[in-house]
Structures are given as C-alpha cells and as structure tokens.
N, C-alpha and C. Protein backbone atom coordinates (compact mmCIF):
# COMPACT_ATOMS: atom_id res chain seq x y z
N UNK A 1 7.17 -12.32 -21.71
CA UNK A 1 8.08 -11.34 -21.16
C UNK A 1 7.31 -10.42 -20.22
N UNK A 2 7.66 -10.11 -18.86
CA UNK A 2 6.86 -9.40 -17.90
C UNK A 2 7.80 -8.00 -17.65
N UNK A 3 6.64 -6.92 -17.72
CA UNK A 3 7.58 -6.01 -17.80
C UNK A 3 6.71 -5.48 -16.39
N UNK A 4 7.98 -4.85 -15.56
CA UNK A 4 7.86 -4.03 -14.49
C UNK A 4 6.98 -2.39 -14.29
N UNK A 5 5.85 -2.55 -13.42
CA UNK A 5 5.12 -1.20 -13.88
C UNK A 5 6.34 -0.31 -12.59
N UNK A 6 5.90 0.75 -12.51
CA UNK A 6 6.17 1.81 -11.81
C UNK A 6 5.28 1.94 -10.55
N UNK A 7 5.41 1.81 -9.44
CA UNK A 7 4.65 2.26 -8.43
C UNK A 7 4.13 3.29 -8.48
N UNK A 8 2.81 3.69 -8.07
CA UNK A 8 2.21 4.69 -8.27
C UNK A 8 2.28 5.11 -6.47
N UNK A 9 2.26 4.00 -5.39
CA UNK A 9 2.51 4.93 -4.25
C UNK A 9 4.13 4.54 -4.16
N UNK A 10 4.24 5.94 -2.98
CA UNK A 10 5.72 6.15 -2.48
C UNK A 10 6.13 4.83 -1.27
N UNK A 11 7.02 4.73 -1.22
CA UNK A 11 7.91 3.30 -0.37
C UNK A 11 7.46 3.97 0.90
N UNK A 12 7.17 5.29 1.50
CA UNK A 12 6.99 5.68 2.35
C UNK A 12 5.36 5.42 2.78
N UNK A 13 4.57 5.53 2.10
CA UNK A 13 3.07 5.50 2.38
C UNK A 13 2.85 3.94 2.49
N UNK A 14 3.90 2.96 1.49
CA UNK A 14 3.82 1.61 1.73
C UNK A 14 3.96 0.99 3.08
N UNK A 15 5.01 2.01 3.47
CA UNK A 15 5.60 1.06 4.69
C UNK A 15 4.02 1.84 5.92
N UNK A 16 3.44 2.72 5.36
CA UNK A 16 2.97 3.54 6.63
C UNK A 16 1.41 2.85 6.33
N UNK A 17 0.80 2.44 5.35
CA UNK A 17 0.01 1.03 5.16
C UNK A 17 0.17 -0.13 6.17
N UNK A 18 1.29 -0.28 6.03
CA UNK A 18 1.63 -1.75 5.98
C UNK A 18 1.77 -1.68 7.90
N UNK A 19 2.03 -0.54 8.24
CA UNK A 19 2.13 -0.55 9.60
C UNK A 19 0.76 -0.55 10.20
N UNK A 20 0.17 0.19 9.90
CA UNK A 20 -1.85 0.75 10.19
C UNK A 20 -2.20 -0.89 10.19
N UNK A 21 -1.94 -1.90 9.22
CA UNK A 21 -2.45 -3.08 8.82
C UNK A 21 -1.87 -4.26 9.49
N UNK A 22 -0.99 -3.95 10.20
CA UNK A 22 0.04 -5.15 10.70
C UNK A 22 1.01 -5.82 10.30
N UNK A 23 1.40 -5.59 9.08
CA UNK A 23 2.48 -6.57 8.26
C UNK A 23 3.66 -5.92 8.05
N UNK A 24 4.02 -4.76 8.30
CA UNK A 24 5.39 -4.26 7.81
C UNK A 24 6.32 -5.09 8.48
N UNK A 25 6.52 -5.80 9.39
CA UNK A 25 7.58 -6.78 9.80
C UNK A 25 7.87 -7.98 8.90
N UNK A 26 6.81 -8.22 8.11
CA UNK A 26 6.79 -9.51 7.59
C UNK A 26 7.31 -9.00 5.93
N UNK A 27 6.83 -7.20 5.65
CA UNK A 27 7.49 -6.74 4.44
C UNK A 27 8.58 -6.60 4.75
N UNK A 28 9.54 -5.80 5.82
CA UNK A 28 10.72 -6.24 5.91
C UNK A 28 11.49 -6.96 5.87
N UNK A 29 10.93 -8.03 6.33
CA UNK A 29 11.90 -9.19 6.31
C UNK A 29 11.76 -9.71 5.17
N UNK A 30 10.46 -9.86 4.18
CA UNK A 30 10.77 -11.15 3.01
C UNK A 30 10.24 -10.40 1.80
N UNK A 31 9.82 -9.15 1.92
CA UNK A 31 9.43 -7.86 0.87
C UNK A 31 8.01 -8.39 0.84
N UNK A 32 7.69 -7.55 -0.56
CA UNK A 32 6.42 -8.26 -1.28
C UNK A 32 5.56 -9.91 -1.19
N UNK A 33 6.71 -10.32 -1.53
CA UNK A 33 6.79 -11.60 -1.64
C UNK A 33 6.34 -12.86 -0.59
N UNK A 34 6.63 -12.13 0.84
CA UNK A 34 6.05 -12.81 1.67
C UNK A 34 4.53 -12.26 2.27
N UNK A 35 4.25 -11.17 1.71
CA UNK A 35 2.92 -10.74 1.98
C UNK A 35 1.75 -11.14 1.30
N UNK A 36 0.76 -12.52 2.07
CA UNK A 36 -0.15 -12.38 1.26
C UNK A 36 -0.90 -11.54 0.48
N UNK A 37 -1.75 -12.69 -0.34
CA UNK A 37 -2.07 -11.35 -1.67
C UNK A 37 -3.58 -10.76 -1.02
N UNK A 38 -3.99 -11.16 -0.11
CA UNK A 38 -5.42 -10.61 0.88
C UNK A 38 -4.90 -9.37 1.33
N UNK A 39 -3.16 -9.43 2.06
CA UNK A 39 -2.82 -8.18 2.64
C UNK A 39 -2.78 -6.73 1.53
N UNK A 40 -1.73 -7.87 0.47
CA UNK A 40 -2.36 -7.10 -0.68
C UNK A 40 -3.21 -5.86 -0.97
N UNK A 41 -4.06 -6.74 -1.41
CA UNK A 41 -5.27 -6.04 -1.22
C UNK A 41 -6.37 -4.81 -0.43
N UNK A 42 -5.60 -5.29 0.77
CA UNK A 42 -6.23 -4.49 1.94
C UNK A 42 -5.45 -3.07 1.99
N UNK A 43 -4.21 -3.02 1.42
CA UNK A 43 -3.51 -1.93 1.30
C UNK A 43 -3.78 -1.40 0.36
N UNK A 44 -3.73 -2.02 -1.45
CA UNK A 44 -4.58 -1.38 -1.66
C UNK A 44 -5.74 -0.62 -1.61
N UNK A 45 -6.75 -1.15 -1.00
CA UNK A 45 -8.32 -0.57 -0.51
C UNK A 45 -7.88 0.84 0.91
N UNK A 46 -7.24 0.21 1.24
CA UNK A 46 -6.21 1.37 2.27
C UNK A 46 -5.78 2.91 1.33
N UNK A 47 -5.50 2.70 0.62
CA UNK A 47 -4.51 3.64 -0.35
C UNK A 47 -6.06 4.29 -0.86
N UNK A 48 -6.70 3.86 -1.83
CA UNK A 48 -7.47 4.12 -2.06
C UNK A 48 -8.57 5.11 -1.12
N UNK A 49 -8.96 4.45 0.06
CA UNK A 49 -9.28 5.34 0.87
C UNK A 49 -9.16 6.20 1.58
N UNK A 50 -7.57 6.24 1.85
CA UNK A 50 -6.74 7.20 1.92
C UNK A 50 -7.32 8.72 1.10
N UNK A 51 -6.83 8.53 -0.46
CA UNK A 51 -7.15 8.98 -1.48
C UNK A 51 -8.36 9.86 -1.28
N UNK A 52 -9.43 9.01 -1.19
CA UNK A 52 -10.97 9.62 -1.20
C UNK A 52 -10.93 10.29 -0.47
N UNK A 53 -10.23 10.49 0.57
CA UNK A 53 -10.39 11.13 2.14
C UNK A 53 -9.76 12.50 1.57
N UNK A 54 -8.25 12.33 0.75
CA UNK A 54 -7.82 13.61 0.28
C UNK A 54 -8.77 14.63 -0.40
N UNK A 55 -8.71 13.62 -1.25
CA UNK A 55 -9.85 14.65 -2.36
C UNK A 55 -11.12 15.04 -1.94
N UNK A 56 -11.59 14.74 -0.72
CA UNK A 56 -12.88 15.10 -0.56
C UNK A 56 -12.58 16.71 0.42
N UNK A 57 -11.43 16.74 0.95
CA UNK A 57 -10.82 17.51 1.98
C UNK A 57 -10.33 18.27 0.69
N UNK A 58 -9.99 18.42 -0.04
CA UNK A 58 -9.58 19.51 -1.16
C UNK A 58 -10.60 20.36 -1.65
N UNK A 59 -11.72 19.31 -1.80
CA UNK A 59 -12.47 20.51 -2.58
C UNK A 59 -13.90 21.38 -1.95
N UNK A 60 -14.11 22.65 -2.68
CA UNK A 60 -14.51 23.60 -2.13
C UNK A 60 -16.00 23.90 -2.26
C-alpha cells in the first residue's frame, strides 16, 4: 500500500524550478510523470540550493 507524502515545496517554486531548468512544458503537459527522474533530481539539488542561499542570507 503506497501512501502519498505531502510536498514540502509550493506548486509555485515547482513550476519556477522547472522553468530555470527547462522542463516546465513537458510538466505541463504530462505532470510528474513525464519528467525524467535526472530532471528530478536536478530540481531537487535546485531547491536545495535555493535553500542554502536563504539561510545563509538570514543569518547574522
């Protein structure tokens, strides 16, 4: 039985990934599903660095 997690990023930062990276046409049209799992990935590592960039700019 596979249970569904919760996204931890917003549909908005996905699509704004996915644009920086080249694929939001190909998430539009066929979702997740048609996005390799390399692109995957790269958004993740995207997000992530994103991230580091915040928190390093936060603190004092």
């Amino acid at each position: 039985m596979s249970r569904r997690r919760r996204s931890i990023m917003s549909e908005q930062l996905k699509e704004q990934i996915a644009q920086e990276l080249g694929f939001a046409d190909t998430l539009h049209r066929e979702g997740f599903e048609g996005v390799s799992s390399q692109n995957c990935g790269n958004m993740v590592k995207a997000a992530i660095q994103l991230a580091e960039r915040n928190m390093m700019g936060t603190r004092s």
